[in-house]
PDB file of N, CA and C in Angstrom:
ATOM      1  N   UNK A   1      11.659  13.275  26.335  1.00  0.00           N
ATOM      2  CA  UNK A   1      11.769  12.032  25.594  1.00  0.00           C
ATOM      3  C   UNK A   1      12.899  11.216  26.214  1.00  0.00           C
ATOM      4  N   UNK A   2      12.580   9.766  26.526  1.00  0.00           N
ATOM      5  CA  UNK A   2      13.711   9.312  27.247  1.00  0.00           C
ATOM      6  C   UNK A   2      14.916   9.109  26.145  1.00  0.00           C
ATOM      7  N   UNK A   3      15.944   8.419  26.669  1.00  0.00           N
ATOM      8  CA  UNK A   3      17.402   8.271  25.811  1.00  0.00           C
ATOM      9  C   UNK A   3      17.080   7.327  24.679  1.00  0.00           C
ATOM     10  N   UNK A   4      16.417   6.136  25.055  1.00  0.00           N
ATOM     11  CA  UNK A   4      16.458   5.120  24.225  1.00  0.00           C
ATOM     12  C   UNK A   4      15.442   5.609  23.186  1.00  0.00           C
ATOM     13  N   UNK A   5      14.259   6.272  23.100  1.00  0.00           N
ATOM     14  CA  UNK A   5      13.284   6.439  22.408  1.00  0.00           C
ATOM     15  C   UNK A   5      14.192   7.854  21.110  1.00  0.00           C
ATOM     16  N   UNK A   6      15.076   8.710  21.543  1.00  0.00           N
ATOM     17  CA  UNK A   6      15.903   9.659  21.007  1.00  0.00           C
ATOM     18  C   UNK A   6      17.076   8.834  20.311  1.00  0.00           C
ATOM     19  N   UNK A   7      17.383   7.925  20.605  1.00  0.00           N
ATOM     20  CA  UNK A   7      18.273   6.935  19.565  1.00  0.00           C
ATOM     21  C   UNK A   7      17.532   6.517  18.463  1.00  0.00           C
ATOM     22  N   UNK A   8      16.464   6.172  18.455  1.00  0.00           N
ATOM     23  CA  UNK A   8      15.742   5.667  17.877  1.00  0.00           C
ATOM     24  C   UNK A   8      15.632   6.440  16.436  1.00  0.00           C
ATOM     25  N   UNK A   9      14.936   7.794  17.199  1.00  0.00           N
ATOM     26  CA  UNK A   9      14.280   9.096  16.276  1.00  0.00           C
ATOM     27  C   UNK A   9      14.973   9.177  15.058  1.00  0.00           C
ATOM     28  N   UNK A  10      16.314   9.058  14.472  1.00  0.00           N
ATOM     29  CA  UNK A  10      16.782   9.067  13.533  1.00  0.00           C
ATOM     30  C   UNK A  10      16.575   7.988  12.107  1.00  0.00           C
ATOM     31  N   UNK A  11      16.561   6.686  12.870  1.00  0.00           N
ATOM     32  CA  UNK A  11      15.547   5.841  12.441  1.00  0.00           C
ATOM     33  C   UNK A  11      14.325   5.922  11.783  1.00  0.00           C
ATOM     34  N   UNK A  12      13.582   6.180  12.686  1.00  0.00           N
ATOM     35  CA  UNK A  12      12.441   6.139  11.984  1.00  0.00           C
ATOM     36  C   UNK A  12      12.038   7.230  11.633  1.00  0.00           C
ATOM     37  N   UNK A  13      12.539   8.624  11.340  1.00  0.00           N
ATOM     38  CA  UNK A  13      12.479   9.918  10.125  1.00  0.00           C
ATOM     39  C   UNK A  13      12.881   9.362   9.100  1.00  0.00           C
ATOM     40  N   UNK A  14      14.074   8.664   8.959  1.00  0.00           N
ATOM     41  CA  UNK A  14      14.956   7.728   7.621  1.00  0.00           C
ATOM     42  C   UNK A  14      13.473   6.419   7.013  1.00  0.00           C
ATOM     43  N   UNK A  15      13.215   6.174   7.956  1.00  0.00           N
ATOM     44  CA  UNK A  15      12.079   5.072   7.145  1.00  0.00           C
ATOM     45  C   UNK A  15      11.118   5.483   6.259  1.00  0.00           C
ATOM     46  N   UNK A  16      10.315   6.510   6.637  1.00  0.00           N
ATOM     47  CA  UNK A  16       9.331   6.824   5.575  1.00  0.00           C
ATOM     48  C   UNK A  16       9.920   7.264   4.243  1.00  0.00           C
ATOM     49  N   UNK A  17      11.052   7.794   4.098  1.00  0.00           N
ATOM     50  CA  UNK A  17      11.885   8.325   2.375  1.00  0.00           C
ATOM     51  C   UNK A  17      12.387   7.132   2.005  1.00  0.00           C
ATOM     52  N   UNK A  18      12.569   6.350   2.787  1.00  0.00           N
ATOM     53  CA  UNK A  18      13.221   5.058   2.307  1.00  0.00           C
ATOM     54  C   UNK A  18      12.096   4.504   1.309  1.00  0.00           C
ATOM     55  N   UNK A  19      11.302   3.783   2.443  1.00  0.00           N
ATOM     56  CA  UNK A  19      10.234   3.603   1.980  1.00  0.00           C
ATOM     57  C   UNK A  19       9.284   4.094   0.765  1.00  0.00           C
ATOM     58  N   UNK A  20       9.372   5.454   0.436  1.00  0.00           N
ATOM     59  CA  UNK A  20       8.808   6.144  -0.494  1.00  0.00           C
ATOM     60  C   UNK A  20       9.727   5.895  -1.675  1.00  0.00           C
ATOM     61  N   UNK A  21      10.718   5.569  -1.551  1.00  0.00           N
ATOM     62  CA  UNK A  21      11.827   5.193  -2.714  1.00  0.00           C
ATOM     63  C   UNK A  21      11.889   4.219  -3.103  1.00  0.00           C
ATOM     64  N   UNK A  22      11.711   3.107  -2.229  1.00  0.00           N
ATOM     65  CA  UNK A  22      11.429   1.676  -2.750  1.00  0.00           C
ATOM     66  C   UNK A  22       9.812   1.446  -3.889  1.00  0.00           C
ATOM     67  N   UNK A  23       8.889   2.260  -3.137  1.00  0.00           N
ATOM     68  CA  UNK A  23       7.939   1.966  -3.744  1.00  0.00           C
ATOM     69  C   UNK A  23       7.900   3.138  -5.584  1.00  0.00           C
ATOM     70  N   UNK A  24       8.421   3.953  -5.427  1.00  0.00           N
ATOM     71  CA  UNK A  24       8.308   4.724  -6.504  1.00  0.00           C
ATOM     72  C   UNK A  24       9.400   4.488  -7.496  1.00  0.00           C
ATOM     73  N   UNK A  25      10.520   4.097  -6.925  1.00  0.00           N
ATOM     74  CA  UNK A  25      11.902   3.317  -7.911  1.00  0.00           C
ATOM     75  C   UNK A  25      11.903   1.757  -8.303  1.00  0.00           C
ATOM     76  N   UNK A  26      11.209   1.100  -7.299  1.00  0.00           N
ATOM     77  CA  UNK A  26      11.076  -0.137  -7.564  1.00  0.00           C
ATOM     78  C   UNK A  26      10.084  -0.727  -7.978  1.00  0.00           C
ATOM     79  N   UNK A  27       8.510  -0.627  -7.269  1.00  0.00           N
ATOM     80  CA  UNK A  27       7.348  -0.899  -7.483  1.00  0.00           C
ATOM     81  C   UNK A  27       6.783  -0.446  -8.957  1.00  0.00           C
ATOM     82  N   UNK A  28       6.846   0.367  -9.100  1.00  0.00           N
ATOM     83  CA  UNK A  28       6.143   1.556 -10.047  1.00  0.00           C
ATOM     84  C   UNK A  28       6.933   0.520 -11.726  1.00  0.00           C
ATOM     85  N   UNK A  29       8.381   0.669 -11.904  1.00  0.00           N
ATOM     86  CA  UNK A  29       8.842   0.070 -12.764  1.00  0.00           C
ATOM     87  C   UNK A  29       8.445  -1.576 -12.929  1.00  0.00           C
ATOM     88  N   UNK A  30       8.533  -2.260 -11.790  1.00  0.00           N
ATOM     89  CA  UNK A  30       8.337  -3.501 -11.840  1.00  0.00           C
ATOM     90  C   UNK A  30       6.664  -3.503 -12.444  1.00  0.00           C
ATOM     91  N   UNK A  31       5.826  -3.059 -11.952  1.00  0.00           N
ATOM     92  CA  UNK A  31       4.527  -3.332 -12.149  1.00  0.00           C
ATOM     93  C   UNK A  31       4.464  -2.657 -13.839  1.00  0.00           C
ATOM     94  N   UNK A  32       4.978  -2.257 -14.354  1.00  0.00           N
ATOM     95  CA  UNK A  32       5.103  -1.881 -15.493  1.00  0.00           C
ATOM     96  C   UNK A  32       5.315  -2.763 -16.508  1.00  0.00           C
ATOM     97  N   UNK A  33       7.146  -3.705 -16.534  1.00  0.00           N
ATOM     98  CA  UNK A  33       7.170  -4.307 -16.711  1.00  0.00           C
ATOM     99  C   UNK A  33       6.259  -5.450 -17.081  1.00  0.00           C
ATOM    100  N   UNK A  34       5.580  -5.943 -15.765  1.00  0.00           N
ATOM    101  CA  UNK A  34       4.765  -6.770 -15.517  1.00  0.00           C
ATOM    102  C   UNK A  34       3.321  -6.941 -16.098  1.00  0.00           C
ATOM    103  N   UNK A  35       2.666  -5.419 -16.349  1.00  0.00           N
ATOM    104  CA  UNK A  35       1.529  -5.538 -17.199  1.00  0.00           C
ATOM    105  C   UNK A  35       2.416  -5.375 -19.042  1.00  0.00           C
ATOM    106  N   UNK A  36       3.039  -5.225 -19.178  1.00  0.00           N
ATOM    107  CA  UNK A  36       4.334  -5.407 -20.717  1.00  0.00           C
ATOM    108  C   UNK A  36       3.377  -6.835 -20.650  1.00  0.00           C
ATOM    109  N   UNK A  37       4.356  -7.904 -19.713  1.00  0.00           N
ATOM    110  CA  UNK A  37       4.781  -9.025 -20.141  1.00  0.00           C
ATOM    111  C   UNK A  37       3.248  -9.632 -20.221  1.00  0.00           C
ATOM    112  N   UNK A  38       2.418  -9.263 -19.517  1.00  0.00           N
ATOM    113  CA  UNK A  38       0.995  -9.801 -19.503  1.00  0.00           C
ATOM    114  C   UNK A  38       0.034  -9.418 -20.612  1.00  0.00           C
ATOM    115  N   UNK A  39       0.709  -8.276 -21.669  1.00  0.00           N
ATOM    116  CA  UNK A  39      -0.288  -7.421 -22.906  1.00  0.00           C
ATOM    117  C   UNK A  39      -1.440  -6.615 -22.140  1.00  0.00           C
ATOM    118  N   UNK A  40      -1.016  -6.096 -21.184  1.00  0.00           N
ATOM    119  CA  UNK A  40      -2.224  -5.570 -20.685  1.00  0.00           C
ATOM    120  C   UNK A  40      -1.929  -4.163 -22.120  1.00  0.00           C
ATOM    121  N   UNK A  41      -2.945  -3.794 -22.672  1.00  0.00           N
ATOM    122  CA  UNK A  41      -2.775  -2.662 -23.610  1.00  0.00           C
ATOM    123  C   UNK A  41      -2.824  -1.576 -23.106  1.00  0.00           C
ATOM    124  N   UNK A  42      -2.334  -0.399 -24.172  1.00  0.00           N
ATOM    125  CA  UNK A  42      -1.161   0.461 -23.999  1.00  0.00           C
ATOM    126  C   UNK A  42      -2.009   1.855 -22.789  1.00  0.00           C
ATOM    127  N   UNK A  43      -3.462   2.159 -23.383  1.00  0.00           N
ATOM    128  CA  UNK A  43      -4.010   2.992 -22.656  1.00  0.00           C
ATOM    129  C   UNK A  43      -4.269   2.309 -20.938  1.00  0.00           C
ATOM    130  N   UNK A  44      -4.103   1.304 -20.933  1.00  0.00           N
ATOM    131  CA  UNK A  44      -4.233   0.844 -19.379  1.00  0.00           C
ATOM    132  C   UNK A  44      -2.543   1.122 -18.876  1.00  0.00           C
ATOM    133  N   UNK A  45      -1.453   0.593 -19.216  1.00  0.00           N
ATOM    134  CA  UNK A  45      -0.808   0.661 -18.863  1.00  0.00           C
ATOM    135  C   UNK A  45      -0.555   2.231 -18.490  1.00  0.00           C
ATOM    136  N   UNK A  46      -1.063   3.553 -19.390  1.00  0.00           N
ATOM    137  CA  UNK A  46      -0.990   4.679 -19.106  1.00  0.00           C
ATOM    138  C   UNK A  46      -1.901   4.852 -17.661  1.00  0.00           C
ATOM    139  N   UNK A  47      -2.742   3.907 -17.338  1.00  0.00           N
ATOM    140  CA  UNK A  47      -3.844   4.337 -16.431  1.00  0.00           C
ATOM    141  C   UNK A  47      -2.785   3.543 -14.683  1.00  0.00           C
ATOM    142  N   UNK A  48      -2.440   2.823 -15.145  1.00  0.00           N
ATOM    143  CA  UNK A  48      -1.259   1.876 -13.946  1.00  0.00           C
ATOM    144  C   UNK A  48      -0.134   3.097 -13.903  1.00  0.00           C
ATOM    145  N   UNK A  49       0.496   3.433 -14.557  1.00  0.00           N
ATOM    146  CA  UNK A  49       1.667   4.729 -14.262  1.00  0.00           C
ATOM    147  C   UNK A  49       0.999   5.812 -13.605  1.00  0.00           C
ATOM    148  N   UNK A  50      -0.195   6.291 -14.067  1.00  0.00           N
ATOM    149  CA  UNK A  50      -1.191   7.488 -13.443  1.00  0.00           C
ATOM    150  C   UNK A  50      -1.455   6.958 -12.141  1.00  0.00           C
ATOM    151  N   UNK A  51      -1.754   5.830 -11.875  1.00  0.00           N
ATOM    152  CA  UNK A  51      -2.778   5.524 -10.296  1.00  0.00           C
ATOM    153  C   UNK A  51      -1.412   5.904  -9.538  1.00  0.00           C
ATOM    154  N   UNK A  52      -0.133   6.280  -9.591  1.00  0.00           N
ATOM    155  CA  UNK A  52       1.048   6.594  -8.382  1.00  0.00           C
ATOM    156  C   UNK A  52       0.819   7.635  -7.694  1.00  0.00           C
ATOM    157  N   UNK A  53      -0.255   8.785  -8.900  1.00  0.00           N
ATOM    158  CA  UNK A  53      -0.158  10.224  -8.449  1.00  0.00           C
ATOM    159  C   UNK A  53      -1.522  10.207  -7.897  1.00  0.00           C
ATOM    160  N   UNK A  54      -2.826   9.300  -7.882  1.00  0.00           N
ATOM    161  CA  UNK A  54      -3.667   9.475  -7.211  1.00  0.00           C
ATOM    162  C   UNK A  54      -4.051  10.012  -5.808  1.00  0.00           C
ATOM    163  N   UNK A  55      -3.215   9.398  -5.347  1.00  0.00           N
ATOM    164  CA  UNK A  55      -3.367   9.379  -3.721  1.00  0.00           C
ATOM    165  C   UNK A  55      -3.128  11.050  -3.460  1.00  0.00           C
ATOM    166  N   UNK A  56      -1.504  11.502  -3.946  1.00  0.00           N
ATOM    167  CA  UNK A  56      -0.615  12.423  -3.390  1.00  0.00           C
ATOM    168  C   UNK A  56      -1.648  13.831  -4.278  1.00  0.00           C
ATOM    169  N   UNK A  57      -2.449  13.226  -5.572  1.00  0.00           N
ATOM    170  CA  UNK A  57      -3.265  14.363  -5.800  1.00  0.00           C
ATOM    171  C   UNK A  57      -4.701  14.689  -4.952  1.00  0.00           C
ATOM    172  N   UNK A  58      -5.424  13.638  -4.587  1.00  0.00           N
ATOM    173  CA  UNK A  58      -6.360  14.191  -3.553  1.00  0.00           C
ATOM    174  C   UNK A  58      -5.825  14.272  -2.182  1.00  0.00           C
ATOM    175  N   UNK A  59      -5.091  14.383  -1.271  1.00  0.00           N
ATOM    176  CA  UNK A  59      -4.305  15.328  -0.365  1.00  0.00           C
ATOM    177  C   UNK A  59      -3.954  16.370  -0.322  1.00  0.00           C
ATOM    178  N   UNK A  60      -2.987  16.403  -1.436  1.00  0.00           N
ATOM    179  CA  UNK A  60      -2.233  17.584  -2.000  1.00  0.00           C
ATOM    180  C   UNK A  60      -3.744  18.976  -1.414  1.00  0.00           C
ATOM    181  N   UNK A  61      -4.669  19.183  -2.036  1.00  0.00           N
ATOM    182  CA  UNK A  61      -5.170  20.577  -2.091  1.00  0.00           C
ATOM    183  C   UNK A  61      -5.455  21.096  -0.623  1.00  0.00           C
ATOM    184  N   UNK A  62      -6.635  19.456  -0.147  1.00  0.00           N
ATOM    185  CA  UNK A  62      -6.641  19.879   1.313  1.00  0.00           C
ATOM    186  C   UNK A  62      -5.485  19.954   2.294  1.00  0.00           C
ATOM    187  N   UNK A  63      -4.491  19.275   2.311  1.00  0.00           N
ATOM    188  CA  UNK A  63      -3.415  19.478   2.958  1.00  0.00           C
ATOM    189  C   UNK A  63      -2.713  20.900   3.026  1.00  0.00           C
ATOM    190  N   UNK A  64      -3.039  21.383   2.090  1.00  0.00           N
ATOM    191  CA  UNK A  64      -2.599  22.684   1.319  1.00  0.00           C
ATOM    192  C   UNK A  64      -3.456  23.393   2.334  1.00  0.00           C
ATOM    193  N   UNK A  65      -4.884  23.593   2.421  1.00  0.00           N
ATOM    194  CA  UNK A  65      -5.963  24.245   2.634  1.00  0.00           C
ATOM    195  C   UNK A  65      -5.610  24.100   4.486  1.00  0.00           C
ATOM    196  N   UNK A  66      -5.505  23.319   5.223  1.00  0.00           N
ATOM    197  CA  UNK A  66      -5.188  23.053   5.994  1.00  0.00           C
ATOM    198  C   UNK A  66      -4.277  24.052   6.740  1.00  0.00           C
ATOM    199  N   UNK A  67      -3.173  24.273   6.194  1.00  0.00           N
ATOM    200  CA  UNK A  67      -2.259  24.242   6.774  1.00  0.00           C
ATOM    201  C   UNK A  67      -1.938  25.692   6.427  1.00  0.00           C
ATOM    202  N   UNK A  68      -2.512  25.999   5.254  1.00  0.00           N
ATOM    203  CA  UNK A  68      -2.703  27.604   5.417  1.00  0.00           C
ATOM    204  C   UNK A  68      -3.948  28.199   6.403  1.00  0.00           C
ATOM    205  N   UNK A  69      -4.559  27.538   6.756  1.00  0.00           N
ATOM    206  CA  UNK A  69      -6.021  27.956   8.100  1.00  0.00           C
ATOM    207  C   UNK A  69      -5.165  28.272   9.028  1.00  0.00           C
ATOM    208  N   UNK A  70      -4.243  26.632   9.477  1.00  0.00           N
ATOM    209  CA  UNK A  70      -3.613  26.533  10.916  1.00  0.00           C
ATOM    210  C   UNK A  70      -2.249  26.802  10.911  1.00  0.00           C
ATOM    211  N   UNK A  71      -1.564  26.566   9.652  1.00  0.00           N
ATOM    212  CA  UNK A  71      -0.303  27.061  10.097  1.00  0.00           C
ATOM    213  C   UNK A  71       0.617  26.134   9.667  1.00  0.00           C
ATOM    214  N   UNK A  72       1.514  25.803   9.434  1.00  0.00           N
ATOM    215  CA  UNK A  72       2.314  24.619   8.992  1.00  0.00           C
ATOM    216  C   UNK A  72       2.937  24.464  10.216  1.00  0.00           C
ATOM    217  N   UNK A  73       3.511  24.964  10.938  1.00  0.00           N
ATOM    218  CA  UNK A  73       4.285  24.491  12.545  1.00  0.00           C
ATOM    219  C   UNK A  73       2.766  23.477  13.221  1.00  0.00           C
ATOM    220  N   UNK A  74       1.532  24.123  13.250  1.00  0.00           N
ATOM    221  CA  UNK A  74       0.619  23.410  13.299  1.00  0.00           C
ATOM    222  C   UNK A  74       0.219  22.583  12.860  1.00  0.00           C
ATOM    223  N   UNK A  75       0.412  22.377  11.597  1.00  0.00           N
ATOM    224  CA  UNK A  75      -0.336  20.939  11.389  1.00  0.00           C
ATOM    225  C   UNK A  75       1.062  20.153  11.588  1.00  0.00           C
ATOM    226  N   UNK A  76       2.097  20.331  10.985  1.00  0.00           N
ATOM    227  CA  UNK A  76       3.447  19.469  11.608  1.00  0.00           C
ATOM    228  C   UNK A  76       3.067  18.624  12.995  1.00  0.00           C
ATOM    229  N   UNK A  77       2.929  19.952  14.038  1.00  0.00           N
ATOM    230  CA  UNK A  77       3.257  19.104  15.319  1.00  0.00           C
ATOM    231  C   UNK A  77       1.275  17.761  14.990  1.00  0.00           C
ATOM    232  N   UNK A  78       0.736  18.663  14.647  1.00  0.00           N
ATOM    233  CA  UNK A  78      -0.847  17.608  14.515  1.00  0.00           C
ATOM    234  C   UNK A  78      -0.821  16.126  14.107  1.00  0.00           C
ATOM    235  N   UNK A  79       0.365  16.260  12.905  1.00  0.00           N
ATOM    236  CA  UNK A  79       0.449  15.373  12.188  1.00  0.00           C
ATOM    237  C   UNK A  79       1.509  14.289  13.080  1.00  0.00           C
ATOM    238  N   UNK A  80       2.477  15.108  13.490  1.00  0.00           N
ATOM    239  CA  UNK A  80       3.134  13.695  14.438  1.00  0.00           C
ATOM    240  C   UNK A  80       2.210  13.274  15.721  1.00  0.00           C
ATOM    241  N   UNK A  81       1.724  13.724  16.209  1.00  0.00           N
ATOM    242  CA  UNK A  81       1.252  13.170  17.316  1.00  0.00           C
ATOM    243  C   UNK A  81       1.662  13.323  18.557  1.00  0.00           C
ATOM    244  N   UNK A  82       1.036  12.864  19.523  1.00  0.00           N
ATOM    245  CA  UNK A  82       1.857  12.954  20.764  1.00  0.00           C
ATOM    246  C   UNK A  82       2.590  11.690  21.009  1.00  0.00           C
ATOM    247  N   UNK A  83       3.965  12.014  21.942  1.00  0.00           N
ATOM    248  CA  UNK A  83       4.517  10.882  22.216  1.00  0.00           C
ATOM    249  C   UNK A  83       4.101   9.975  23.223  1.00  0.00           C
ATOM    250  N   UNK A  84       4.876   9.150  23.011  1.00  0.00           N
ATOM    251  CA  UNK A  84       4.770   8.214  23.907  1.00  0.00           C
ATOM    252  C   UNK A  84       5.123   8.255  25.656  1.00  0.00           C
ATOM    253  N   UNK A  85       5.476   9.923  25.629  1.00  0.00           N
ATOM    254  CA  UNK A  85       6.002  10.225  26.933  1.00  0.00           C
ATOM    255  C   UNK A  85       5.217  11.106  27.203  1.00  0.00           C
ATOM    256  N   UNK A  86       4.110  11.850  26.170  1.00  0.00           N
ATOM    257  CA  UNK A  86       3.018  13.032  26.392  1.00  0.00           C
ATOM    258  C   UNK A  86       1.971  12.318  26.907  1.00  0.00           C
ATOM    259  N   UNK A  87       1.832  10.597  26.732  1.00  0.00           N
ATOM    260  CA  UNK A  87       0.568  10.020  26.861  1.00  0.00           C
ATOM    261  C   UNK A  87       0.909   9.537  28.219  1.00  0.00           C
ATOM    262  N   UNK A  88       1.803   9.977  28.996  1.00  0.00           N
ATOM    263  CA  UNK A  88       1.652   9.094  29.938  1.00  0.00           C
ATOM    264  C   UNK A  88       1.063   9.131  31.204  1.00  0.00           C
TER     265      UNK A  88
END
């Protein structure tokens, strides 16, 4: 990996938790708020707090399933990819 691309790396490991924090500390409350102020009623608003865990619940099993087949060091390296210095 060259120098400049290894400066970097710290960076962008820090972005995705960032990111996941903005949207689950900030988003999640605001849009809450927001169906409040609009009367969206009470069983929807339960259905807007639920849609956060959608995603991370259909992953969750196969990811699971996955990675006990191949291995978690395996799907790790699968999941990052190759670099930009493997493709070259």
């Amino acid at each position: 990996m060259p120098m400049s691309e290894r400066r970097h790396a710290p960076a962008v490991l820090l972005a995705h938790p960032a990111l996941t924090q903005v949207v689950t500390f900030v988003l999640r409350p605001t849009m809450s708020y927001r169906a409040i102020e609009l009367d969206v009623p009470a069983a929807w608003l339960g259905v807007l707090g639920a849609s956060f865990a959608i995603a991370p619940l259909l992953v969750a099993l196969p990811a699971g399933h996955v990675a006990d087949r191949y291995g978690e060091r395996r799907v790790a390296v699968a999941r990052r990819g190759p670099s930009p210095a493997e493709t070259r």
